[in-house]
C-alpha atoms as a PDB file:
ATOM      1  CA  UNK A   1      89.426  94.960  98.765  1.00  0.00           C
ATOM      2  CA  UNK A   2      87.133  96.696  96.226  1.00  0.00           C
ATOM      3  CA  UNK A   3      88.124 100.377  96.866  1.00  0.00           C
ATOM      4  CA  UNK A   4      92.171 100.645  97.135  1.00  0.00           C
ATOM      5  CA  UNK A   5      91.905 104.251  98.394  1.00  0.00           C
ATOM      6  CA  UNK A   6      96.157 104.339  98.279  1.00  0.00           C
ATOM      7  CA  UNK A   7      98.037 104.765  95.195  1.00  0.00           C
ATOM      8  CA  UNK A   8     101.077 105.400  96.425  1.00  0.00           C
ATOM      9  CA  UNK A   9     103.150 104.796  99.879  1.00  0.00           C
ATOM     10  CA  UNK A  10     105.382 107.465 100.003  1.00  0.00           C
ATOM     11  CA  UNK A  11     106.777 107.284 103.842  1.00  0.00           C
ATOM     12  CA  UNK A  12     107.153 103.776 105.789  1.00  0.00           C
ATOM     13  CA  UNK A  13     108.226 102.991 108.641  1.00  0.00           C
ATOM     14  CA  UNK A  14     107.150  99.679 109.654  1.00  0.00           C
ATOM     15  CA  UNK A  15     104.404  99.592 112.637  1.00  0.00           C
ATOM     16  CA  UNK A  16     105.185 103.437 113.320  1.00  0.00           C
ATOM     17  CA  UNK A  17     104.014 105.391 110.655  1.00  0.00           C
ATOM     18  CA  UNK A  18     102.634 105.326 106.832  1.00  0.00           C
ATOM     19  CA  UNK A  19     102.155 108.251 104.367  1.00  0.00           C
ATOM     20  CA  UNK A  20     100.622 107.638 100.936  1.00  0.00           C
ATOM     21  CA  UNK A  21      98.809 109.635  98.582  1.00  0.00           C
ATOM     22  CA  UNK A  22      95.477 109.184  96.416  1.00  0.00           C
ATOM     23  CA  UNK A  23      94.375 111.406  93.680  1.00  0.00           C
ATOM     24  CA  UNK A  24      90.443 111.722  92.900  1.00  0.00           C
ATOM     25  CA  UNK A  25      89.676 110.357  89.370  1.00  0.00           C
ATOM     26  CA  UNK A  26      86.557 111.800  87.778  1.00  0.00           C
ATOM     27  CA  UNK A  27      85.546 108.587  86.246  1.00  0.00           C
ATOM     28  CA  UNK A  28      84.984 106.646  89.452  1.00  0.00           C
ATOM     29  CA  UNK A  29      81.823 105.471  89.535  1.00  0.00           C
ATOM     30  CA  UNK A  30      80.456 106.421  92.721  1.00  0.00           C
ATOM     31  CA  UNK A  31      80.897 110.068  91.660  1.00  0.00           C
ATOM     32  CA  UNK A  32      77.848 109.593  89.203  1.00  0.00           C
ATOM     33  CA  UNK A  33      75.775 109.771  92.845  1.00  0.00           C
ATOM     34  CA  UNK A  34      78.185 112.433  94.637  1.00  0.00           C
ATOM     35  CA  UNK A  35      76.758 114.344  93.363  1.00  0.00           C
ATOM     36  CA  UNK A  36      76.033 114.789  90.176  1.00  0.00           C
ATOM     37  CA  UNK A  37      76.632 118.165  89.846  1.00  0.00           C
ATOM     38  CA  UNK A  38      79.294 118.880  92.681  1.00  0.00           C
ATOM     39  CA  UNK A  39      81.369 115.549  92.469  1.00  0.00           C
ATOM     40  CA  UNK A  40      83.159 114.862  95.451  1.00  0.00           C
ATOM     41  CA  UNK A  41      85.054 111.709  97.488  1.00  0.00           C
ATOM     42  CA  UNK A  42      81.731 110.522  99.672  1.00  0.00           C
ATOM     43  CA  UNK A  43      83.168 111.321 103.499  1.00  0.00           C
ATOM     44  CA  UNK A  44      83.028 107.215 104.215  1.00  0.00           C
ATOM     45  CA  UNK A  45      85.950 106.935 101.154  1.00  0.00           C
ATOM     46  CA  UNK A  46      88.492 109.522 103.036  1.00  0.00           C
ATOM     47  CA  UNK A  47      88.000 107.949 106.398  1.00  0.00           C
ATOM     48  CA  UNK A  48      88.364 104.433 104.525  1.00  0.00           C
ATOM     49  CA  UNK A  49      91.609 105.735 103.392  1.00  0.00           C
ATOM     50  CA  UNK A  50      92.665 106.703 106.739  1.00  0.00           C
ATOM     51  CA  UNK A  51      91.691 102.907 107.653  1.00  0.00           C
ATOM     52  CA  UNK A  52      93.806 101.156 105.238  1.00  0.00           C
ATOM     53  CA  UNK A  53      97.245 103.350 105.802  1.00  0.00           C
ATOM     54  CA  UNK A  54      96.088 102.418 109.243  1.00  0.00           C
ATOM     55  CA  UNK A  55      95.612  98.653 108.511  1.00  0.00           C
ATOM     56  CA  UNK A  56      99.027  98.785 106.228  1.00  0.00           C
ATOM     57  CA  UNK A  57     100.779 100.473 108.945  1.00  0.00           C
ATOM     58  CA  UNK A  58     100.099  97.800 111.877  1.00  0.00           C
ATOM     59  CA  UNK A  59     100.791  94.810 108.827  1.00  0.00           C
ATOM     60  CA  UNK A  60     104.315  95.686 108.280  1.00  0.00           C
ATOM     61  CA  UNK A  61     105.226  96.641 111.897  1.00  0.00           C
ATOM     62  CA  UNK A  62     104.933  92.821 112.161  1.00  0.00           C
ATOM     63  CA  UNK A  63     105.510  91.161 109.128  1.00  0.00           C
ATOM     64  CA  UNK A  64     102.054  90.114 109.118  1.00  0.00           C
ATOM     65  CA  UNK A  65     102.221  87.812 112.187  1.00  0.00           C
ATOM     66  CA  UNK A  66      98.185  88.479 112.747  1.00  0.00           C
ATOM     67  CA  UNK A  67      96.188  87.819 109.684  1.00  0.00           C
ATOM     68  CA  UNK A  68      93.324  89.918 110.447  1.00  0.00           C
ATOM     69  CA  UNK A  69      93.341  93.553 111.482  1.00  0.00           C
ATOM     70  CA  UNK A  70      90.242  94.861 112.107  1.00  0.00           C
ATOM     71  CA  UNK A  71      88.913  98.521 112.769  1.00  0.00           C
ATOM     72  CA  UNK A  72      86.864  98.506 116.374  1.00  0.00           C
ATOM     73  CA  UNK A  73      85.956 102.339 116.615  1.00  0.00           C
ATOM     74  CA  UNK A  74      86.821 105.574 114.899  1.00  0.00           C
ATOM     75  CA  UNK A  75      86.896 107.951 117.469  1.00  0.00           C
ATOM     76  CA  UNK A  76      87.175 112.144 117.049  1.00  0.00           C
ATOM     77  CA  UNK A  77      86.599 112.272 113.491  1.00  0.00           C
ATOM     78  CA  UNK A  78      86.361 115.321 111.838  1.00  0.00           C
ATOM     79  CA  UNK A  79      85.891 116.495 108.636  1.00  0.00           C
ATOM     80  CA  UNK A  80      87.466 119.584 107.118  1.00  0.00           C
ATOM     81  CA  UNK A  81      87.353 120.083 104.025  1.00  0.00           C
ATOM     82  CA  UNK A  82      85.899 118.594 100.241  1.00  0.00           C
ATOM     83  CA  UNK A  83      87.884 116.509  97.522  1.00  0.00           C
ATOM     84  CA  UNK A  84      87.364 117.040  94.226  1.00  0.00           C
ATOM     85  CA  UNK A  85      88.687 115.164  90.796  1.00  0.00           C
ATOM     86  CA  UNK A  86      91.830 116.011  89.869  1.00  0.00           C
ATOM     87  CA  UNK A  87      92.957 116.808  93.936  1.00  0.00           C
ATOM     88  CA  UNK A  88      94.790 114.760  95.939  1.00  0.00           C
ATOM     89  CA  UNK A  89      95.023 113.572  99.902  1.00  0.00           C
ATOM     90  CA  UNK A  90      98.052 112.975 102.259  1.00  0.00           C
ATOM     91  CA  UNK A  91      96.821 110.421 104.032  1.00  0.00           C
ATOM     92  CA  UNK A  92      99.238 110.090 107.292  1.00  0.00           C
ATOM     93  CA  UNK A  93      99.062 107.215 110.046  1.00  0.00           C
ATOM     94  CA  UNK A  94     100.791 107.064 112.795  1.00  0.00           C
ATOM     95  CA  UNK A  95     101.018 104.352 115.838  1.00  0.00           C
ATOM     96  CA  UNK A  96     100.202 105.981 119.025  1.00  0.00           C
ATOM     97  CA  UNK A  97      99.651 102.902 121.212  1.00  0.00           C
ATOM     98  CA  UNK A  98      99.037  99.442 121.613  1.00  0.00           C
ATOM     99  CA  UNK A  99      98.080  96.993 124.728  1.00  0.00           C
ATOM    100  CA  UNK A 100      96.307  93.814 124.465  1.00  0.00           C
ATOM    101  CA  UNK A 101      96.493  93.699 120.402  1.00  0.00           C
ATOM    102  CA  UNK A 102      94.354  97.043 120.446  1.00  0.00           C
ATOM    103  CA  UNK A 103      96.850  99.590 118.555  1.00  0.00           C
ATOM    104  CA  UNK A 104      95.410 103.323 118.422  1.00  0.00           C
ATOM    105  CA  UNK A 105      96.633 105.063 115.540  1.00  0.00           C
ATOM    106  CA  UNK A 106      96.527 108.746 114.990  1.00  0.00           C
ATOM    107  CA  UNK A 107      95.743 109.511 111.556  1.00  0.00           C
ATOM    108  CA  UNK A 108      94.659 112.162 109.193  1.00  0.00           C
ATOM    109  CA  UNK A 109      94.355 112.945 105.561  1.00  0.00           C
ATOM    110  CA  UNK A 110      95.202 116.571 103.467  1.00  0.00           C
ATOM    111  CA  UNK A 111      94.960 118.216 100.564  1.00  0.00           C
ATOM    112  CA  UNK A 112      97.220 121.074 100.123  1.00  0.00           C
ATOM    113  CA  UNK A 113      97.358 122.496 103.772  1.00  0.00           C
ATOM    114  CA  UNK A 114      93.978 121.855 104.731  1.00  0.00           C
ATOM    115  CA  UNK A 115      92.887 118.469 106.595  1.00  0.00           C
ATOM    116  CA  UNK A 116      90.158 116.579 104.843  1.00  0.00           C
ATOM    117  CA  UNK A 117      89.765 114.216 107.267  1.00  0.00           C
ATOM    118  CA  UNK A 118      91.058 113.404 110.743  1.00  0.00           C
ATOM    119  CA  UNK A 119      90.387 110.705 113.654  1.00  0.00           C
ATOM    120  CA  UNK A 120      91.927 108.273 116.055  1.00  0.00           C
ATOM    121  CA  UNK A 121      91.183 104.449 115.071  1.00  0.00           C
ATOM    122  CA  UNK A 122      91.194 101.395 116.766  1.00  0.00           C
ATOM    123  CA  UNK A 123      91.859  98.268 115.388  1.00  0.00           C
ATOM    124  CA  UNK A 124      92.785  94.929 116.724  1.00  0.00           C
ATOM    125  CA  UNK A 125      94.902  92.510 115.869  1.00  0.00           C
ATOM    126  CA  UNK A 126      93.642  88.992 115.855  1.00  0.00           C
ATOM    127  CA  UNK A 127      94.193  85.226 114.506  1.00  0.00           C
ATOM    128  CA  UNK A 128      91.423  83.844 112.623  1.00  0.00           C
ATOM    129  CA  UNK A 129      90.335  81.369 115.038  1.00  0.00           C
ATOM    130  CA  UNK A 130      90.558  78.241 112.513  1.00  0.00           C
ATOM    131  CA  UNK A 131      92.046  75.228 113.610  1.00  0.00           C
ATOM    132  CA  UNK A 132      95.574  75.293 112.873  1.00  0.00           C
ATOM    133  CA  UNK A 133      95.421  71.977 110.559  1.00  0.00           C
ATOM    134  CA  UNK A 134      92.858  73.960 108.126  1.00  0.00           C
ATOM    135  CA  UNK A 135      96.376  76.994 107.481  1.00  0.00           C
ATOM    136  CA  UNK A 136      94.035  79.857 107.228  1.00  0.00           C
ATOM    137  CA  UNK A 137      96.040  82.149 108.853  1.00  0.00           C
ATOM    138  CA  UNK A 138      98.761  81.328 106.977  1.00  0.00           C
ATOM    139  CA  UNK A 139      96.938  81.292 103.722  1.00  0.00           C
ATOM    140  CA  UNK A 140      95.317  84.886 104.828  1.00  0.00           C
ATOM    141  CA  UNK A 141      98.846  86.602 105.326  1.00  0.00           C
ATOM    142  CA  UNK A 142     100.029  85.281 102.321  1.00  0.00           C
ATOM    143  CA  UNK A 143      97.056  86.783 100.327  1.00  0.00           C
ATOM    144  CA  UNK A 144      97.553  90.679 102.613  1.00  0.00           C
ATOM    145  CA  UNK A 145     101.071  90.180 101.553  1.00  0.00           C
ATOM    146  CA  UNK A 146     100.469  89.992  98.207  1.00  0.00           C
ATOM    147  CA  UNK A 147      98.242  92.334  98.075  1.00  0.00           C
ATOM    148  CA  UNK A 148     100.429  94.935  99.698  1.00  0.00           C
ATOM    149  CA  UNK A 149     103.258  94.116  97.159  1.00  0.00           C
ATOM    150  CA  UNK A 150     100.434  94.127  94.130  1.00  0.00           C
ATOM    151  CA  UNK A 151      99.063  97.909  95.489  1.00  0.00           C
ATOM    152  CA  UNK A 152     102.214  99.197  96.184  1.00  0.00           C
ATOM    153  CA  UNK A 153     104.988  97.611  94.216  1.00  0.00           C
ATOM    154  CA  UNK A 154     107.545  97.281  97.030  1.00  0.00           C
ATOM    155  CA  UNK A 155     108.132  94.407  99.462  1.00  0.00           C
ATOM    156  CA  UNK A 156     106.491  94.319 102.358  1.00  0.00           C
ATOM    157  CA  UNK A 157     109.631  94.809 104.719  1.00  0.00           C
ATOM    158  CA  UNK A 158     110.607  98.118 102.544  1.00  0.00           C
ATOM    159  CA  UNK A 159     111.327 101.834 103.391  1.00  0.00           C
ATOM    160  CA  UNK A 160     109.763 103.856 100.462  1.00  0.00           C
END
């Protein structure tokens, strides 16, 4: 992952529901282009942080059990309000149903009071479709799980 928009998971519980913050440096590069004169976090970057709480979420409620968790359609999203260095978003997601390996998660991002971004996302769970001899599912949710404990400094089965 290139852009960790997370810093911190401050709320977890497991497949339910993830809270984590992420403060706006000024010295990230894409802010050279957004805009030069008004620097702000690009619109794509808050509803990619509503992806990975979403993504983080769904990989703990199972201890990882599907390597891949993919977003399928953001649906309703709205945005509210700018972020600017130095501010920084609640991001909040929250499981609102699953069938089939499709889990809808309600989620939405804030700074102060006001909502910088909100949507519903879909996102599947799936295997990778390797044969099992080749591991890569196994080798994926090893790499997700350490990535998760690299990010956020907790293990992955952890109540922050």
């Amino acid at each position: 992952m290139r852009y960790s928009q997370l810093e911190t998971i401050t709320e977890l519980v497991p497949g339910r529901k993830l809270v984590a913050t992420r403060t706006l440096q000024a010295n990230e590069h894409y802010l050279l282009d957004h805009f030069p004169r008004f620097p702000v976090m690009p619109g794509v970057m808050m509803l990619e942080a509503l992806h990975q709480a979403a993504f983080w979420m769904i990989y703990t409620g199972d201890d990882f059990a599907y390597p891949l968790v993919l977003l399928r359609e953001a649906k309703g999203v709205k945005f509210g309000d700018f972020l600017a260095p130095g501010e920084t978003l609640v991001v909040t997601a929250e499981w609102m149903k699953e069938a089939d390996n499709i889990v809808t998660v309600k989620a939405k991002a804030c700074k102060g009071d006001k909502t910088t971004v909100s949507a519903r996302l879909i996102l599947e769970k799936k295997l990778t479709g390797d044969p099992d001899r080749l591991a890569t599912d196994e080798f994926v949710r090893g790499q997700m799980k350490k990535q998760f404990s690299e990010l956020f400094g907790q293990p992955v089965s952890a109540t922050a």
